[in-house]
Protein backbone atom coordinates (compact mmCIF):
# COMPACT_ATOMS: atom_id res chain seq x y z
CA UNK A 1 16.03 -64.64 46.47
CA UNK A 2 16.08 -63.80 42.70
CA UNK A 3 18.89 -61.36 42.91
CA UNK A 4 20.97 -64.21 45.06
CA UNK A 5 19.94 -66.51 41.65
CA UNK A 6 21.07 -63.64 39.57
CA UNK A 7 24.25 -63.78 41.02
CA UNK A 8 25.12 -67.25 41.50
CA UNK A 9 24.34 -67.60 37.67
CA UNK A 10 26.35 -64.62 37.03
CA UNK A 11 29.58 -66.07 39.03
CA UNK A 12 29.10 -69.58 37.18
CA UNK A 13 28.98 -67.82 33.96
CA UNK A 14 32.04 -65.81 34.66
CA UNK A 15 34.24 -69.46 36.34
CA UNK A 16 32.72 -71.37 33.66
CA UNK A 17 33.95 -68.96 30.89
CA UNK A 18 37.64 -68.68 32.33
CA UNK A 19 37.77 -72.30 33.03
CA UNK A 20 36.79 -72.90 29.76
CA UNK A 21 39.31 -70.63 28.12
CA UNK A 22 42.30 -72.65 30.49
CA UNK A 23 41.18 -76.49 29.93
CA UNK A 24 41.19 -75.59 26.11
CA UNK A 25 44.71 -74.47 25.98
CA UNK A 26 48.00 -76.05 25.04
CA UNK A 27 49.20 -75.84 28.37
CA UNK A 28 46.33 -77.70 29.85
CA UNK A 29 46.96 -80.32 27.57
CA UNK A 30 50.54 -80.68 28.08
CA UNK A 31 49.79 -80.56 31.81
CA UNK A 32 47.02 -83.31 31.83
CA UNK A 33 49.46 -85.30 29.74
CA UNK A 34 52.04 -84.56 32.32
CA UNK A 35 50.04 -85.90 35.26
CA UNK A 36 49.22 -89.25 33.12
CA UNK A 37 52.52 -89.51 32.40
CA UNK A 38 53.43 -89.44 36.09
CA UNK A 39 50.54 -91.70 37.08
CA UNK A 40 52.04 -94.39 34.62
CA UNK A 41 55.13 -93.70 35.93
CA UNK A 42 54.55 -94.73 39.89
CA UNK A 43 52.46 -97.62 38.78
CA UNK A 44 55.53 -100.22 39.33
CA UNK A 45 56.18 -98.16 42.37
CA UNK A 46 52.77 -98.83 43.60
CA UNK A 47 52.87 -102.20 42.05
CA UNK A 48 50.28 -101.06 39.64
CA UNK A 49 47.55 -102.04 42.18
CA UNK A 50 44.00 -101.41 42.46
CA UNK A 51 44.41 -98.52 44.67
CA UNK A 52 47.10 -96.91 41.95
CA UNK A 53 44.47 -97.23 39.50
CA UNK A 54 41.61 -95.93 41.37
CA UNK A 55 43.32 -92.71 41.35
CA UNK A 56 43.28 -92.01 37.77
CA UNK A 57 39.79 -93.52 37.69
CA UNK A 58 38.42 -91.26 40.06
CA UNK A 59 39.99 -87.84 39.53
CA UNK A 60 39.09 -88.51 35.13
CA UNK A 61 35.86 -89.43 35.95
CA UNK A 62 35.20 -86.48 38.83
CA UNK A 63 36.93 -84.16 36.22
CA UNK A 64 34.97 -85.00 33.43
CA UNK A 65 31.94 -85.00 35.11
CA UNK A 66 32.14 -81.48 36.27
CA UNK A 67 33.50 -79.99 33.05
CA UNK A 68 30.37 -81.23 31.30
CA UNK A 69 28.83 -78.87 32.85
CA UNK A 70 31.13 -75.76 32.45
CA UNK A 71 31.45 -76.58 28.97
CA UNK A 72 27.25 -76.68 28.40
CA UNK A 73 27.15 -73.31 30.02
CA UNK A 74 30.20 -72.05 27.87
CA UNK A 75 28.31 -73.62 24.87
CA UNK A 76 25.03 -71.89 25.67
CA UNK A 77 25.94 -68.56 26.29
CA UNK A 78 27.90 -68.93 22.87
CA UNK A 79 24.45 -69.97 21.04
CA UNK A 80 22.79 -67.20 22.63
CA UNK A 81 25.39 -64.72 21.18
CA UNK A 82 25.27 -66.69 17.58
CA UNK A 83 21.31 -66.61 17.49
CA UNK A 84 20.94 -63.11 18.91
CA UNK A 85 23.77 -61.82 15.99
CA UNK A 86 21.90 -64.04 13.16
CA UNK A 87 18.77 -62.39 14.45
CA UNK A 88 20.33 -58.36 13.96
CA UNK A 89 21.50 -59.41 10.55
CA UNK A 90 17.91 -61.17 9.86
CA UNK A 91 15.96 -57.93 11.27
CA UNK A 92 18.46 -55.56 9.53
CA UNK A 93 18.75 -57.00 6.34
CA UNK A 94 15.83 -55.78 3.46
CA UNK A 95 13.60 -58.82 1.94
CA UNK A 96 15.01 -61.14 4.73
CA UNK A 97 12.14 -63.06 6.73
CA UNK A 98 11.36 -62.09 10.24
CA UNK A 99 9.82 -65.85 10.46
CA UNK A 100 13.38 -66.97 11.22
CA UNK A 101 14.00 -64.85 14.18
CA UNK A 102 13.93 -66.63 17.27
CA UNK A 103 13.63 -70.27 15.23
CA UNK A 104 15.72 -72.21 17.43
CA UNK A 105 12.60 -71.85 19.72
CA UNK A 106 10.38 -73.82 17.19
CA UNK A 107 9.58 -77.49 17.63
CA UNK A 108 11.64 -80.22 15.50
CA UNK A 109 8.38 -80.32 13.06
CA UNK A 110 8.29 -76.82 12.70
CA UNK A 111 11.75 -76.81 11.82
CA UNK A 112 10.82 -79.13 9.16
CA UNK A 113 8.20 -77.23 7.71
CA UNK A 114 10.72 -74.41 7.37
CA UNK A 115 13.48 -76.43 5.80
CA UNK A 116 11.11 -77.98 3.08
CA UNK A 117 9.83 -73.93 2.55
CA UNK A 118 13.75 -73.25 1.81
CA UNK A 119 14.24 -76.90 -0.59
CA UNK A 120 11.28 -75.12 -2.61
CA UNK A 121 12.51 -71.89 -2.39
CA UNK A 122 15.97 -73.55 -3.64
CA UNK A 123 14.29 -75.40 -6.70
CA UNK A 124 12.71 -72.07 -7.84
CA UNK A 125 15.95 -70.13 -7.80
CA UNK A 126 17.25 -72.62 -10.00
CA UNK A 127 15.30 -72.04 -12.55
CA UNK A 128 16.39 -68.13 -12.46
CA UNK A 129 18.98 -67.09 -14.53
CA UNK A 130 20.13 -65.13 -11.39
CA UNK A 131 19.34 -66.87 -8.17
CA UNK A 132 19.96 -63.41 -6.26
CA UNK A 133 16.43 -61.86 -7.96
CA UNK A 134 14.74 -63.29 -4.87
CA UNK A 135 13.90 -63.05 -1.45
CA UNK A 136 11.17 -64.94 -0.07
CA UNK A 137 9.48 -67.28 -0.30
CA UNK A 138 6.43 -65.35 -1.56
CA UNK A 139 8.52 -63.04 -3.77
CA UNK A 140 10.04 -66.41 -5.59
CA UNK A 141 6.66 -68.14 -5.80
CA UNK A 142 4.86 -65.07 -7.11
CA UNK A 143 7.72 -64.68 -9.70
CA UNK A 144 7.43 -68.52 -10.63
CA UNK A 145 3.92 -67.97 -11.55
CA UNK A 146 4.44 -64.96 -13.13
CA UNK A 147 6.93 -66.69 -16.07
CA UNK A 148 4.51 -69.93 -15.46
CA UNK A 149 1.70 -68.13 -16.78
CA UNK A 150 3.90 -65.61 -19.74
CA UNK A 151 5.07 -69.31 -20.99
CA UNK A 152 1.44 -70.52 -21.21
CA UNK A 153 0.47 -67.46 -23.37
């Protein structure tokens, strides 16, 4: 039963990457523009009546409807990718916190605690003659007290 999951997933990833790639092309656009083009085109043929306009209705709206969901897997798979290359450069780069690995997992409060860590972090690098001389957090605080405390003396 998990394996049958495993592949359904696997086949809606691979339609819903391909199907992706042809709606967002020029030539899907010039053929969707096509077909409304024709539609508006009958409608004194079919006496623009409530059947002639029922068409477009329906196919837009059953259309639409489906490529939300194609384009949410599309869009997930790319924020997987993103995240998981933020996360190598993160893990691989010296000084950088491991904190922010995996923080699109963290609540939205979390993710304010974070962003008011970096708005301080921010304020102490400008008042560095060189805001690269810092790392983290700790590293900018510790130096902040340091000069803090030569001043004092």
């Amino acid at each position: 039963m998990v394996h049958h999951k495993k592949g359904i997933a696997r086949v809606f990833d691979v339609f819903s990457t391909k199907v992706t790639k042809a709606t967002g092309s020029p030539s899907a656009f010039i053929i969707a523009c096509f077909i409304i083009l024709t539609w508006s085109l009958t409608g004194p043929l079919f006496g623009f009546s409530d059947t002639w306009q029922l068409v477009i209705n329906t196919g837009t709206t059953i259309i639409t409807f489906l490529m939300v969901f194609v384009i949410q897997q599309s869009q997930n798979k790319d924020t997987v990718a993103l995240h998981l290359k933020l996360n190598e450069l993160i893990a691989a780069t010296k000084g950088a916190s491991n904190r922010l690995i995996d923080v699109e997992d963290l609540t939205a409060q979390e993710l304010e605690v974070i962003k008011k860590f970096y708005i301080k972090l921010s304020r102490l690098a400008k008042e560095e003659a060189d805001i690269t001389c810092t790392h983290s957090y700790e590293e900018a605080e510790e130096l902040h007290m340091r000069k803090a405390d030569k001043d004092r003396s």
